[in-house]
C-alpha atoms as a PDB file:
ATOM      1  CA  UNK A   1     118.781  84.876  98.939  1.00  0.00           C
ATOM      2  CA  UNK A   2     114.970  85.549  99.234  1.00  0.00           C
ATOM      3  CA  UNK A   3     113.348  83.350 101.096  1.00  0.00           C
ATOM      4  CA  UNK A   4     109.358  82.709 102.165  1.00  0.00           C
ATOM      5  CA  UNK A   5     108.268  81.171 105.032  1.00  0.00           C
ATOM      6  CA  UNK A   6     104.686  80.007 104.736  1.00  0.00           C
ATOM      7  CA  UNK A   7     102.636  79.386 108.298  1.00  0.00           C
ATOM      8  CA  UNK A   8      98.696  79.148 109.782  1.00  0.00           C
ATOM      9  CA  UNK A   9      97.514  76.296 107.797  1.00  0.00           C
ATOM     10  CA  UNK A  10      95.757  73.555 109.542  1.00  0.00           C
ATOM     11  CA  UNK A  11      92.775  71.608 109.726  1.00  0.00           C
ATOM     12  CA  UNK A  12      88.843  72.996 110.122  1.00  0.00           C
ATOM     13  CA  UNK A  13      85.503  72.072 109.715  1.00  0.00           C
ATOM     14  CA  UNK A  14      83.227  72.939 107.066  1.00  0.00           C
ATOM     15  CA  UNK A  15      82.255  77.202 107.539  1.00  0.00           C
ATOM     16  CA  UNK A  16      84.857  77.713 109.924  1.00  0.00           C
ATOM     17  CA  UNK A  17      87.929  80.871 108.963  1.00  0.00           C
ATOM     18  CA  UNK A  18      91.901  80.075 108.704  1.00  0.00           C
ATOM     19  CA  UNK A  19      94.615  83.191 108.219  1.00  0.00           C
ATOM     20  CA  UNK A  20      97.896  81.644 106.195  1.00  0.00           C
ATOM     21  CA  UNK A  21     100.740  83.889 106.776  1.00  0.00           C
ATOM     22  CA  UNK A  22     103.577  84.069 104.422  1.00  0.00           C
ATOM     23  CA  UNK A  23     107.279  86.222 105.353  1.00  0.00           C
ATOM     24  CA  UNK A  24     109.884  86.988 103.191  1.00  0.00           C
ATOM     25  CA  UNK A  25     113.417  87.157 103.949  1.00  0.00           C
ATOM     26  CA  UNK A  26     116.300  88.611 102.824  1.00  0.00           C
ATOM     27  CA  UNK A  27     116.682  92.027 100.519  1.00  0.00           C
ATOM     28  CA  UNK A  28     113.565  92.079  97.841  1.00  0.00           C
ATOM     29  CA  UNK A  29     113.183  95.479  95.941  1.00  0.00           C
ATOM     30  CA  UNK A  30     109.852  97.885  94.801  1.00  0.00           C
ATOM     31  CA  UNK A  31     107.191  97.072  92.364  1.00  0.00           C
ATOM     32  CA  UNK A  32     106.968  93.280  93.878  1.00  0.00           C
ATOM     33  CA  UNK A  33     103.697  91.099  93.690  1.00  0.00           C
ATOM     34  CA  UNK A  34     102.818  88.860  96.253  1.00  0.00           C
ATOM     35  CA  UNK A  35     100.105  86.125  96.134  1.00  0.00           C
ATOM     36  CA  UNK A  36      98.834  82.970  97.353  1.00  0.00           C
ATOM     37  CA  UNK A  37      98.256  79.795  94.727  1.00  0.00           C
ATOM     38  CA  UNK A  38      96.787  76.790  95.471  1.00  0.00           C
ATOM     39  CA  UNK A  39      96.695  72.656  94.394  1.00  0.00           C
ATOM     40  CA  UNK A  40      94.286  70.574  95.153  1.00  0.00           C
ATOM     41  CA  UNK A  41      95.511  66.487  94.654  1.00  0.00           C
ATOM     42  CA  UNK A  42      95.720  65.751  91.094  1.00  0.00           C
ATOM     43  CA  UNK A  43      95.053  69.166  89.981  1.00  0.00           C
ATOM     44  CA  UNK A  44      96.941  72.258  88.628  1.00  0.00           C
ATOM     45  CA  UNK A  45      98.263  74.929  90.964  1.00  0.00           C
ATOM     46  CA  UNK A  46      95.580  77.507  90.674  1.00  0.00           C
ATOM     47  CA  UNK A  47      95.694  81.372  91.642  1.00  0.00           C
ATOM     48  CA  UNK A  48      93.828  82.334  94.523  1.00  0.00           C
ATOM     49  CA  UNK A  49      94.757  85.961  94.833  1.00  0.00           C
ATOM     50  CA  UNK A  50      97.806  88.449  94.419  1.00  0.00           C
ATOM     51  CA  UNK A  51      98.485  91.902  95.600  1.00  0.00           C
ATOM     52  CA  UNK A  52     101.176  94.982  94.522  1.00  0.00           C
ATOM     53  CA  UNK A  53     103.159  96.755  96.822  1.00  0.00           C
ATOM     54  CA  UNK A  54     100.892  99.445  96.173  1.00  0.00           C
ATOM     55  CA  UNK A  55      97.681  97.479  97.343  1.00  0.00           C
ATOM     56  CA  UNK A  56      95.679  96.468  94.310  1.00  0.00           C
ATOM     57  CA  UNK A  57      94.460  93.065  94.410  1.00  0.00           C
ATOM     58  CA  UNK A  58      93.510  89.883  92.079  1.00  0.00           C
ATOM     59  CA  UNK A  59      91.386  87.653  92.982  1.00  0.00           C
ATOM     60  CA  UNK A  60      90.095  84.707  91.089  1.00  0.00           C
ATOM     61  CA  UNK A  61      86.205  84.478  90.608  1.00  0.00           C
ATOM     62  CA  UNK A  62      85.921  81.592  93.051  1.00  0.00           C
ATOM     63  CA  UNK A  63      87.241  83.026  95.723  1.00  0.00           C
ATOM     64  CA  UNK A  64      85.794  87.119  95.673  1.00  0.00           C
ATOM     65  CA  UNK A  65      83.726  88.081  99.020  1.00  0.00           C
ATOM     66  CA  UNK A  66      85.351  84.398 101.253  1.00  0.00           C
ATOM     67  CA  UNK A  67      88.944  84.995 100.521  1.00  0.00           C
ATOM     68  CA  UNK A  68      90.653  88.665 101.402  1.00  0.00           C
ATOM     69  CA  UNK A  69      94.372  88.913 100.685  1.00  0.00           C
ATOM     70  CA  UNK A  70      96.275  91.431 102.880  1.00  0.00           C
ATOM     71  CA  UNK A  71     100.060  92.099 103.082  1.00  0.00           C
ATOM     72  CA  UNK A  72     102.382  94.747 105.436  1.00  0.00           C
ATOM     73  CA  UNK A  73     105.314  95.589 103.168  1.00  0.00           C
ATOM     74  CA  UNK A  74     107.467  96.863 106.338  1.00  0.00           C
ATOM     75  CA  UNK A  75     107.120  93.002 107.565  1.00  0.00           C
ATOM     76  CA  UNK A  76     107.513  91.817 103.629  1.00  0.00           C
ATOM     77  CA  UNK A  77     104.853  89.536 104.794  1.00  0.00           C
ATOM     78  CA  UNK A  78     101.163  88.538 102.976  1.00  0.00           C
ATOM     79  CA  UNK A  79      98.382  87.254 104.624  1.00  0.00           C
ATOM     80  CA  UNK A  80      95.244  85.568 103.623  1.00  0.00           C
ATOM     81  CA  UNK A  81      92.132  85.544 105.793  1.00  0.00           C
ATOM     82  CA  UNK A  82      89.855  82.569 104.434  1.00  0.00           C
ATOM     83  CA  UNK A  83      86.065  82.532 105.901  1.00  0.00           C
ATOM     84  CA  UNK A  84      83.574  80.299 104.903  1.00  0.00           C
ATOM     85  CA  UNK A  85      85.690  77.188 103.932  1.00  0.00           C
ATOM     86  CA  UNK A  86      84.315  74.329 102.599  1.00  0.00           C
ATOM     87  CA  UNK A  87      85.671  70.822 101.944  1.00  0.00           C
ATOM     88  CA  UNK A  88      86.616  71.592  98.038  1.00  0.00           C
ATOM     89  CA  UNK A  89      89.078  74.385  99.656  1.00  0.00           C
ATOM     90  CA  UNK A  90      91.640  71.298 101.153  1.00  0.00           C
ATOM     91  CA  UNK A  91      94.872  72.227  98.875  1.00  0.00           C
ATOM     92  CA  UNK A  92      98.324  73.010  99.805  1.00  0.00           C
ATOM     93  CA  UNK A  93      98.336  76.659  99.559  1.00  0.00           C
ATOM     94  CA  UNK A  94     101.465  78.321  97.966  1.00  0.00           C
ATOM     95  CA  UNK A  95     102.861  82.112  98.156  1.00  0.00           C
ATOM     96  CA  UNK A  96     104.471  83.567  95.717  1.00  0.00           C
ATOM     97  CA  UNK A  97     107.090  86.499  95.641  1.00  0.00           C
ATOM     98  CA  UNK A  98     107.372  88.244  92.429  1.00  0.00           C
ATOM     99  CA  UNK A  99     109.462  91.046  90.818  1.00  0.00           C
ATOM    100  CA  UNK A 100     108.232  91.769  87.961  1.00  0.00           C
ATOM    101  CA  UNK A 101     110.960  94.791  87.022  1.00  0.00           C
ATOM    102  CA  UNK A 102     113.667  92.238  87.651  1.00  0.00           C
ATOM    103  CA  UNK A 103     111.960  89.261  86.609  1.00  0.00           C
ATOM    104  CA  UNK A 104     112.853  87.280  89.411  1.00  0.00           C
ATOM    105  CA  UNK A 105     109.869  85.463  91.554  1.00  0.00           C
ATOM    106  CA  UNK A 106     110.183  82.513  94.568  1.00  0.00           C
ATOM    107  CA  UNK A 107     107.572  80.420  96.147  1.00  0.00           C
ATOM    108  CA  UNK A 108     106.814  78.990  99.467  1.00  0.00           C
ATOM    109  CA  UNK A 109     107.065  75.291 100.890  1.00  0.00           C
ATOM    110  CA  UNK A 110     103.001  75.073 100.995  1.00  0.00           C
ATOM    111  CA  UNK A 111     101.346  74.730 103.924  1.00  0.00           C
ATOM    112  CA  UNK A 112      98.240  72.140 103.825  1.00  0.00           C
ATOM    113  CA  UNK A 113      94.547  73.646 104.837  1.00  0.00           C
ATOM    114  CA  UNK A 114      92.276  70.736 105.547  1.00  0.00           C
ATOM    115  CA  UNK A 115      88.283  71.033 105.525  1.00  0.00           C
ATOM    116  CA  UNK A 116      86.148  68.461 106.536  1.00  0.00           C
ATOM    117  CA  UNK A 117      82.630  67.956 106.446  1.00  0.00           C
END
């Protein structure tokens, strides 16, 4: 059973940098996606960025040149280095595990980012 483990959120003030971390355990094959989503209160969940195995990214427009989405596949772990927050960034902030051969994909708990003012 694959399971992620989401951790580094927190609280900051406006222009200041969190790093979310997000492990996977158990046995997860080639060819897999990982990503961090996010939800603001009363919104959708909203892509932030994904990466392959083989290190292309996605990013959404919003985020290019603040956000920069990392992972170490011997760790089966993603990161995600956010600079530059601002207020409008306080979501819960999801990863997501996907396997897109075997059409199988898991998410995370969340773990809340805060920005104040």
């Amino acid at each position: 059973q694959v399971q992620l483990v989401e951790s580094g959120g927190g609280s900051v003030q406006a222009g200041g940098s969190l790093r979310l971390s997000c492990a996977a355990t158990g046995t997860i094959f080639g060819g897999t996606i990982m990503g961090w989503y996010r939800q603001a209160p009363g919104k959708q969940r909203d892509l932030v960025a994904t990466m392959t195995s083989s290190g292309s990214t996605t990013y959404a427009d919003s985020f290019k040149g603040r956000f920069t989405i990392s992972r170490d596949n011997a760790k089966k772990t993603v990161y995600l280095q956010m600079n530059s927050l601002r207020p409008e960034d306080t979501a819960v902030y999801y990863c997501r595990l996907n396997e897109p051969f075997r059409g199988r994909e898991w998410w995370g708990q969340g773990t809340q980012v805060t920005v104040s003012s």
